[in-house]
N, C-alpha and C. Protein backbone atom coordinates (compact mmCIF):
# COMPACT_ATOMS: atom_id res chain seq x y z
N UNK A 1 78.12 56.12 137.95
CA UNK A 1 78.49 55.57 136.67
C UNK A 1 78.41 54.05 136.69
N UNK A 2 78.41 53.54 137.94
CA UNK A 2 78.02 51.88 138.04
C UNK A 2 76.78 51.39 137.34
N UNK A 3 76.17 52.15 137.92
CA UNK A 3 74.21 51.97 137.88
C UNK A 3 74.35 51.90 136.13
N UNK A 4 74.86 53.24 135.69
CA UNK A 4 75.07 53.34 134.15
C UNK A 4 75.63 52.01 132.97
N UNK A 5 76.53 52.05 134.03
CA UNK A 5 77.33 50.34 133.34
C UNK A 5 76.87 48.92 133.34
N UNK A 6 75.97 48.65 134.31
CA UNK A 6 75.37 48.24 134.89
C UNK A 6 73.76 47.97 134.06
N UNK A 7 73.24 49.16 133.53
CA UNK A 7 71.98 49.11 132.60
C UNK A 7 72.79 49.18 131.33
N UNK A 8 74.05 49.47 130.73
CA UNK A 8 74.10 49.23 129.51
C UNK A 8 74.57 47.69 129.33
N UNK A 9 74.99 46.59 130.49
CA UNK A 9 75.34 45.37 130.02
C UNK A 9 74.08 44.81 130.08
N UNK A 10 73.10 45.03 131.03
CA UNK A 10 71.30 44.35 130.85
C UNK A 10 70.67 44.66 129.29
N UNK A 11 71.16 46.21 128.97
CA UNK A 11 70.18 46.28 127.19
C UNK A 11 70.98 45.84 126.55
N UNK A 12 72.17 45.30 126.61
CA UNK A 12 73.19 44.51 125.83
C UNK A 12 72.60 43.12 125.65
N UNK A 13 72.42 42.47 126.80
CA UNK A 13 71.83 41.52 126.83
C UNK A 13 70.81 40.94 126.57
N UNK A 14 69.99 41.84 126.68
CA UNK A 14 68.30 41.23 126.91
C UNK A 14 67.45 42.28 125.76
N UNK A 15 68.09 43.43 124.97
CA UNK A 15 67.35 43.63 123.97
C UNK A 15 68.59 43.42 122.50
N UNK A 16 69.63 43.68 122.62
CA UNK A 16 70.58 43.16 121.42
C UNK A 16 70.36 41.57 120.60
N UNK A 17 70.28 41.72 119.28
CA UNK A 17 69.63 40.36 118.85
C UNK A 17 67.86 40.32 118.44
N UNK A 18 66.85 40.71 119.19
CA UNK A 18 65.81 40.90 118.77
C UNK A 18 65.45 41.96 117.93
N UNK A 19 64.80 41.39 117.12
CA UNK A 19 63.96 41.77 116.29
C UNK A 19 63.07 42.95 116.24
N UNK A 20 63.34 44.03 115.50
CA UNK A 20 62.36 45.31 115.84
C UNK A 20 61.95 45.66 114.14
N UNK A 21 62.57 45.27 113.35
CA UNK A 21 62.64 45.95 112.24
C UNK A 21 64.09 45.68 111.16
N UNK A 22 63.60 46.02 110.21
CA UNK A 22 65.04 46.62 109.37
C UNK A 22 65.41 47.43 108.81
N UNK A 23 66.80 47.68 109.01
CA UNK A 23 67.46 49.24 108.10
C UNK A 23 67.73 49.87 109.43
N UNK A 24 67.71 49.72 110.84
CA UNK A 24 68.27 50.26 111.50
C UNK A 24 68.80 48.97 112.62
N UNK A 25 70.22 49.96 112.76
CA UNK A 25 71.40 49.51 113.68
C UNK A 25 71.03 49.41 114.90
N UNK A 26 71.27 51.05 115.30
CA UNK A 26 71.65 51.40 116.56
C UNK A 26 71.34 52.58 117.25
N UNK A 27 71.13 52.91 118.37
CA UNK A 27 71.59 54.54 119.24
C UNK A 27 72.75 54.33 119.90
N UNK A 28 73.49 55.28 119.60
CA UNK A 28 74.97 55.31 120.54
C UNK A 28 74.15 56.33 121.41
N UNK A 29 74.67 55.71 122.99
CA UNK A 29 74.29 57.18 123.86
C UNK A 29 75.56 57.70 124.64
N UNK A 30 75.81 58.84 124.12
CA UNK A 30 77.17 59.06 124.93
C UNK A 30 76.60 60.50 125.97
N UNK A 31 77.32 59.38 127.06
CA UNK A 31 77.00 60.26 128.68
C UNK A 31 78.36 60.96 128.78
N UNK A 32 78.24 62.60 128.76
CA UNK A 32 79.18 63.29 128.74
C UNK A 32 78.89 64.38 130.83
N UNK A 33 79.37 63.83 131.54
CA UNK A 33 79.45 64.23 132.71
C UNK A 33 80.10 65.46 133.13
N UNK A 34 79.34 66.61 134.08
CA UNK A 34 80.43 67.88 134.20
C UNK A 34 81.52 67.10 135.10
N UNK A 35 82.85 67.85 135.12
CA UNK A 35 83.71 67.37 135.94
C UNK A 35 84.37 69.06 136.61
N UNK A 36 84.13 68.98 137.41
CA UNK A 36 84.50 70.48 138.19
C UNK A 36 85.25 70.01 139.69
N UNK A 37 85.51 68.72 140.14
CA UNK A 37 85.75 69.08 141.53
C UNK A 37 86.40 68.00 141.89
N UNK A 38 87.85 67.80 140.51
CA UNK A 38 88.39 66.28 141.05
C UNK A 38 89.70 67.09 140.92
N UNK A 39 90.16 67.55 142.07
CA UNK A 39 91.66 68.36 141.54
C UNK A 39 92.76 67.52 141.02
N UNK A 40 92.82 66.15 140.79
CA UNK A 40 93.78 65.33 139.82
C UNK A 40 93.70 66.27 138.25
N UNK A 41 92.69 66.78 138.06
CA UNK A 41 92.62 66.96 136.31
C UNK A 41 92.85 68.74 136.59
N UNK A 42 93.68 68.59 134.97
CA UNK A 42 93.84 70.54 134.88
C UNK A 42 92.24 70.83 133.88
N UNK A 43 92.05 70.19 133.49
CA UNK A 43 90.82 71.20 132.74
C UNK A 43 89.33 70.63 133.82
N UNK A 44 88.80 71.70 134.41
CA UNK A 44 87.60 71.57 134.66
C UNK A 44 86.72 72.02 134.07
N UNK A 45 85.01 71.07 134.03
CA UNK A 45 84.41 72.15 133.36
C UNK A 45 82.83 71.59 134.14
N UNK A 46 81.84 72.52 133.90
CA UNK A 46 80.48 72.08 133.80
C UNK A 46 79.52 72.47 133.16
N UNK A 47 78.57 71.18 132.94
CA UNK A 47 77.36 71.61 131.75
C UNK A 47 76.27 72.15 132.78
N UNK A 48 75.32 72.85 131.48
CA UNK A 48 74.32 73.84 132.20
C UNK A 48 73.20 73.46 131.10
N UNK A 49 72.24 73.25 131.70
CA UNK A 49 71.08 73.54 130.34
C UNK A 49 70.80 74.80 129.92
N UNK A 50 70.31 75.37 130.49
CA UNK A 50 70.02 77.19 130.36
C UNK A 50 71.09 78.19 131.24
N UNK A 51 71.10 79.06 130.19
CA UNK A 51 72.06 79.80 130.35
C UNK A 51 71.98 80.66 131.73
N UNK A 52 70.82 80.61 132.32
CA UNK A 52 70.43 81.83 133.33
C UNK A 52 70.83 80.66 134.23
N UNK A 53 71.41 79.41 134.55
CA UNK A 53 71.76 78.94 135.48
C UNK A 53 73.38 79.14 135.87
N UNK A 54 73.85 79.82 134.77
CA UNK A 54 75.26 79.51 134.52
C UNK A 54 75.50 80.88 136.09
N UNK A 55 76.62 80.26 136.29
CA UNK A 55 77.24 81.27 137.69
C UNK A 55 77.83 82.12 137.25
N UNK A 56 77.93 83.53 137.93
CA UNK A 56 78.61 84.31 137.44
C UNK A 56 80.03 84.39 138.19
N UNK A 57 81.38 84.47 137.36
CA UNK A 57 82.73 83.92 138.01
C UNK A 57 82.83 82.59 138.19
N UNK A 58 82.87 81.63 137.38
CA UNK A 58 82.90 80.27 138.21
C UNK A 58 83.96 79.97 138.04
N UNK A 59 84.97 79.32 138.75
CA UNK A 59 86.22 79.17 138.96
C UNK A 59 86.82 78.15 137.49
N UNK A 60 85.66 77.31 136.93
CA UNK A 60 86.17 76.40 136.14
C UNK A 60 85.05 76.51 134.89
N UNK A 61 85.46 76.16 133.74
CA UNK A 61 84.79 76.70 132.32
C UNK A 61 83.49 75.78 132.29
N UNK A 62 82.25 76.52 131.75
CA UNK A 62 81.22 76.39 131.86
C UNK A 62 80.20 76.56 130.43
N UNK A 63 79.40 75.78 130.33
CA UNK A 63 79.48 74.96 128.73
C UNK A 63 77.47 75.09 128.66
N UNK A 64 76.51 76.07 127.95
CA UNK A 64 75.32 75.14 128.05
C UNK A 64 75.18 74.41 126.96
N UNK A 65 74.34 73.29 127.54
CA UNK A 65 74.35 72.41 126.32
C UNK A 65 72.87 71.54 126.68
N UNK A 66 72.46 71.30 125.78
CA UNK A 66 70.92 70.76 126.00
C UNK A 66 71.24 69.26 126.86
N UNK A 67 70.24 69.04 127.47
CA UNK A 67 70.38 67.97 128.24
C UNK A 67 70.49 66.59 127.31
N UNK A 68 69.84 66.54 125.99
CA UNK A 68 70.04 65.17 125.02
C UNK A 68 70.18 66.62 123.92
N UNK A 69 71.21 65.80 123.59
CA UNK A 69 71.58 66.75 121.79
C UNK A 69 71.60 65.28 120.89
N UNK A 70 69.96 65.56 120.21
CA UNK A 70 69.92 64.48 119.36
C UNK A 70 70.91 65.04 117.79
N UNK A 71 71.73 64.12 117.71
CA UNK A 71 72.32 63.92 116.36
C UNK A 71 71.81 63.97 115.37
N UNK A 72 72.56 63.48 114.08
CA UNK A 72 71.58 63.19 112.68
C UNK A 72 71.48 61.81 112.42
N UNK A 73 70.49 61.48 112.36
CA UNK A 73 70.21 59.62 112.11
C UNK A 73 71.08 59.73 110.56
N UNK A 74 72.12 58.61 110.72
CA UNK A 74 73.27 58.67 109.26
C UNK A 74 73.44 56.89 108.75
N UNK A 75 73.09 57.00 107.83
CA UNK A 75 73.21 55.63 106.96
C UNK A 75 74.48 55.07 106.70
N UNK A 76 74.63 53.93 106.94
CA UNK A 76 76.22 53.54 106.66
C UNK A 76 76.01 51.80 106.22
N UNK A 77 75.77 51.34 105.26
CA UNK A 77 76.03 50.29 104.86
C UNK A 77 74.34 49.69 104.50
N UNK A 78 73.39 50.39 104.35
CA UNK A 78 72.58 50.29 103.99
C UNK A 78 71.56 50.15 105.53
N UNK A 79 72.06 50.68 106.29
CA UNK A 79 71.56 50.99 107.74
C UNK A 79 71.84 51.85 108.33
N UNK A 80 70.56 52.73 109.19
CA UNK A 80 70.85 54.04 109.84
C UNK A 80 71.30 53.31 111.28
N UNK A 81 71.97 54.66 112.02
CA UNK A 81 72.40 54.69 113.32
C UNK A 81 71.64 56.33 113.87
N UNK A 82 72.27 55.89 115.07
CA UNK A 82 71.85 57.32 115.27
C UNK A 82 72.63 57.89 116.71
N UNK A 83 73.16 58.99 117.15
CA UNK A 83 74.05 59.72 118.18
C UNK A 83 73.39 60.72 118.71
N UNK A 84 73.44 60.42 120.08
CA UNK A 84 72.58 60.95 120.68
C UNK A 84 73.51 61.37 122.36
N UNK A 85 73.85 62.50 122.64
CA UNK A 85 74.89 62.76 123.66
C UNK A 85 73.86 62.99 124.78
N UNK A 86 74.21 62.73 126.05
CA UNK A 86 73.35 62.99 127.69
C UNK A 86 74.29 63.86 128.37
N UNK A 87 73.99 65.13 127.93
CA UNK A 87 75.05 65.96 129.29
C UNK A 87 74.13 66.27 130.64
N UNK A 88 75.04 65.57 131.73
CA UNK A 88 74.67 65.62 132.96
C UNK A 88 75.13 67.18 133.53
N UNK A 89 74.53 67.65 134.36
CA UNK A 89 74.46 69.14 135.08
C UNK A 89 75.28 68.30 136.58
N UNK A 90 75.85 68.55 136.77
CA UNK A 90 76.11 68.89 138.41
C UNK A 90 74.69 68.68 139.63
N UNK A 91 74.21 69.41 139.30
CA UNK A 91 72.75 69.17 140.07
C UNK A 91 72.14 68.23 139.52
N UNK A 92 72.15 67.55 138.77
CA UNK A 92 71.91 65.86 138.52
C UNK A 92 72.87 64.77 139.45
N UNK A 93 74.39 65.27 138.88
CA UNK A 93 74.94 64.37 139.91
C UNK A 93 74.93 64.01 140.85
N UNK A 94 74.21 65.15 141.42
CA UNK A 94 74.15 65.49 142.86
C UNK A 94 72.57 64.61 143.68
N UNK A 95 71.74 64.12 142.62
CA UNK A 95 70.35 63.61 142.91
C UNK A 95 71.07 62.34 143.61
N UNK A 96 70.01 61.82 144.71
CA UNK A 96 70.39 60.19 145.14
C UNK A 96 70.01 59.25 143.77
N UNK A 97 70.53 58.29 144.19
CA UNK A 97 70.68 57.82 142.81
C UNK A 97 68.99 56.69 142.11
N UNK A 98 68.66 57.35 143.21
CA UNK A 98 67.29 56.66 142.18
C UNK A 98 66.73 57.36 141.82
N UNK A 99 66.73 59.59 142.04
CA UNK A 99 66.06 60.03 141.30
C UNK A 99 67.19 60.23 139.81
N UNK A 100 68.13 59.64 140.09
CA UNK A 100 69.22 59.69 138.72
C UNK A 100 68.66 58.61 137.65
N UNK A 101 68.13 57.66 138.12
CA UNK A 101 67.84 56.58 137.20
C UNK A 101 66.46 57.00 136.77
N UNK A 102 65.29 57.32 137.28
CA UNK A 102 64.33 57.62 136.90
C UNK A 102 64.50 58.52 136.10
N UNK A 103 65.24 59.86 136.01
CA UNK A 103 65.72 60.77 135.12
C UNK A 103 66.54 60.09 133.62
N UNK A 104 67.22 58.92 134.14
CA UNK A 104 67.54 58.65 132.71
C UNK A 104 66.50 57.72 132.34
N UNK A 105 66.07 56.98 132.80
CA UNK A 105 64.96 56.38 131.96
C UNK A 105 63.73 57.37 131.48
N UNK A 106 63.79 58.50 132.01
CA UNK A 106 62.82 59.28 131.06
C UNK A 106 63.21 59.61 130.12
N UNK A 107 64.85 59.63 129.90
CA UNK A 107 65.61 60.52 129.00
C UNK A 107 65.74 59.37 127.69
N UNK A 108 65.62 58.04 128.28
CA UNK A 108 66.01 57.06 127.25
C UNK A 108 64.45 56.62 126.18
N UNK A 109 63.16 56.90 127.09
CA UNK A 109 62.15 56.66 126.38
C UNK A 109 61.85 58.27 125.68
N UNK A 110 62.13 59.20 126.02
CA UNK A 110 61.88 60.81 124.80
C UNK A 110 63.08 60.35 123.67
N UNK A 111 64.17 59.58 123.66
CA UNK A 111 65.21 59.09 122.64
C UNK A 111 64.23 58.49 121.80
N UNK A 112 63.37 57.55 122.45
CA UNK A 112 62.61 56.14 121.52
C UNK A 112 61.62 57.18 121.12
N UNK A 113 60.80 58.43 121.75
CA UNK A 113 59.45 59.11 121.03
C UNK A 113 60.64 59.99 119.52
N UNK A 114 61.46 60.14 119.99
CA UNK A 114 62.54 61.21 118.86
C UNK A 114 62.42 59.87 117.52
N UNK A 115 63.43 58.61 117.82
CA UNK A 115 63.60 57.64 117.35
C UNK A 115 62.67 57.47 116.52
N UNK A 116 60.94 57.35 116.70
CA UNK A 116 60.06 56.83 116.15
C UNK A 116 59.75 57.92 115.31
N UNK A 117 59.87 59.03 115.21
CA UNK A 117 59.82 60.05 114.33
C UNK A 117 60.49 60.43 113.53
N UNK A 118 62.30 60.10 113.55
CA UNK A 118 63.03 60.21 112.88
C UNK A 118 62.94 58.90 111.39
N UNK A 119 62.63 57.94 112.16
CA UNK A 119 62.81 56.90 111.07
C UNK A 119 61.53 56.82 110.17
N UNK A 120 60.12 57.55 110.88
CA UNK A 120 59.04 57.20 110.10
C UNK A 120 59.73 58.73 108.74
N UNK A 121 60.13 59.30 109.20
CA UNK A 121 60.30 60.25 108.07
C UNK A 121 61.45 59.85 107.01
N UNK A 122 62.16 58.63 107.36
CA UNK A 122 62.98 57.92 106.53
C UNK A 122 61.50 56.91 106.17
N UNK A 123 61.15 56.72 106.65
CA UNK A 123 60.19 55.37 105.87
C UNK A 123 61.09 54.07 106.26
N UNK A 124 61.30 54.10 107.04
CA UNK A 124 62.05 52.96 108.21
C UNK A 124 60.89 52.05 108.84
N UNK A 125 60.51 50.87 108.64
CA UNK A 125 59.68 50.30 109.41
C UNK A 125 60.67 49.26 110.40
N UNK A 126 60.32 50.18 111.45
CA UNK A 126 61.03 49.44 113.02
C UNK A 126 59.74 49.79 113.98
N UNK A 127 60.13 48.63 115.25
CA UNK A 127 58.67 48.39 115.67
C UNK A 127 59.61 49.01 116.96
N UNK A 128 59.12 50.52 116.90
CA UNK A 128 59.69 51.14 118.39
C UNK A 128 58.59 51.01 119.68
N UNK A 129 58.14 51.03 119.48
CA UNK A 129 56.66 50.58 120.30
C UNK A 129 56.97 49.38 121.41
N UNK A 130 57.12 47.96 120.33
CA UNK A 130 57.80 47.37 121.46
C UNK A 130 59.24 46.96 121.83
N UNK A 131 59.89 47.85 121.03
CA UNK A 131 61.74 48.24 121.73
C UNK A 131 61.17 48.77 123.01
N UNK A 132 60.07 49.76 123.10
CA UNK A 132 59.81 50.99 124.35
C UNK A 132 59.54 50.00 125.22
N UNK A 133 58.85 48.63 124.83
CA UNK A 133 58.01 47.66 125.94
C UNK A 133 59.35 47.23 126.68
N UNK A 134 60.24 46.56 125.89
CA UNK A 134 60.91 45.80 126.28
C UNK A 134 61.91 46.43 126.98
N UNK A 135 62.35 47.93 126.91
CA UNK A 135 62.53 48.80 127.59
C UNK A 135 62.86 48.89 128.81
N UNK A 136 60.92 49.30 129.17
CA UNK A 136 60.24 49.55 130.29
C UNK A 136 60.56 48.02 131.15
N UNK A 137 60.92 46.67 130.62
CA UNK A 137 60.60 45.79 131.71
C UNK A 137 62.62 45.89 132.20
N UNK A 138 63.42 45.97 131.22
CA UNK A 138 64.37 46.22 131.81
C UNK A 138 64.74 47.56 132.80
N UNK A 139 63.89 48.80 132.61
CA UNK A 139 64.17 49.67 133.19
C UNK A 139 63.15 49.58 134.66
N UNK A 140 62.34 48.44 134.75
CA UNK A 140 61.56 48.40 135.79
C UNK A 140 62.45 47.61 137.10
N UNK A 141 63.21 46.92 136.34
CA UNK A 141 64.12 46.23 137.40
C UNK A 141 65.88 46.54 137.69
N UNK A 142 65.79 48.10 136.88
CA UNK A 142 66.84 48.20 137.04
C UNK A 142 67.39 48.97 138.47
């Protein structure tokens, strides 16, 4: 969750403020993590993408849920946003952590191919193209 905190204060920084377009805000990305194996907490649980992974008996409640559940792009003040949740699997957590980052930076540029489709069907002119550039140079050094 460092690495995570860590790339959201760099796109804070270095793409917040520029210029892509207008009529859109934002992506909220909310990273929703399984938690199964911290005995401080009474509710455990873990996410699954497909159901045929799910265990049979698992000691703690077990949830599938698509790996990005894109939201509805929603207008609020004469500008869309858009919500977009990352449920992590257990066997993600479990990757060393640079095949974790390569996994979310794939996950963050299929957001920008979703992104560029959602807004052209609003008739949104935003220049996702080079949001994706500017992206790629933060996600190259991350």
């Amino acid at each position: 969750m460092e690495a995570l905190g860590a790339l959201r204060l760099r796109l804070d920084r270095e793409l917040v403020g520029r210029r892509y377009g207008e009529g859109f805000e934002h992506v909220a990305i909310d990273c929703s993590f399984s938690n199964h194996d911290d005995p401080e907490r009474t509710v455990r649980w873990e996410y699954f993408h497909d159901e045929e992974d799910l265990p049979k008996r698992p000691p703690w409640r077990c949830f599938v849920r698509p790996r990005l559940d894109l939201g509805k792009l929603t207008r609020h003040d004469d500008r869309w946003r858009w919500r977009v949740v990352r449920h992590f699997t257990r066997a993600e957590g479990e990757l060393p952590l640079g095949a974790q980052k390569r996994l979310f930076g794939e996950d963050l540029r299929a957001i920008l191919v979703a992104l560029a489709d959602r807004l052209a069907r609003k008739k949104v002119r935003y220049d996702v193209e080079r949001l994706r550039a500017d992206l790629d140079v933060v996600l190259s050094t991350w």
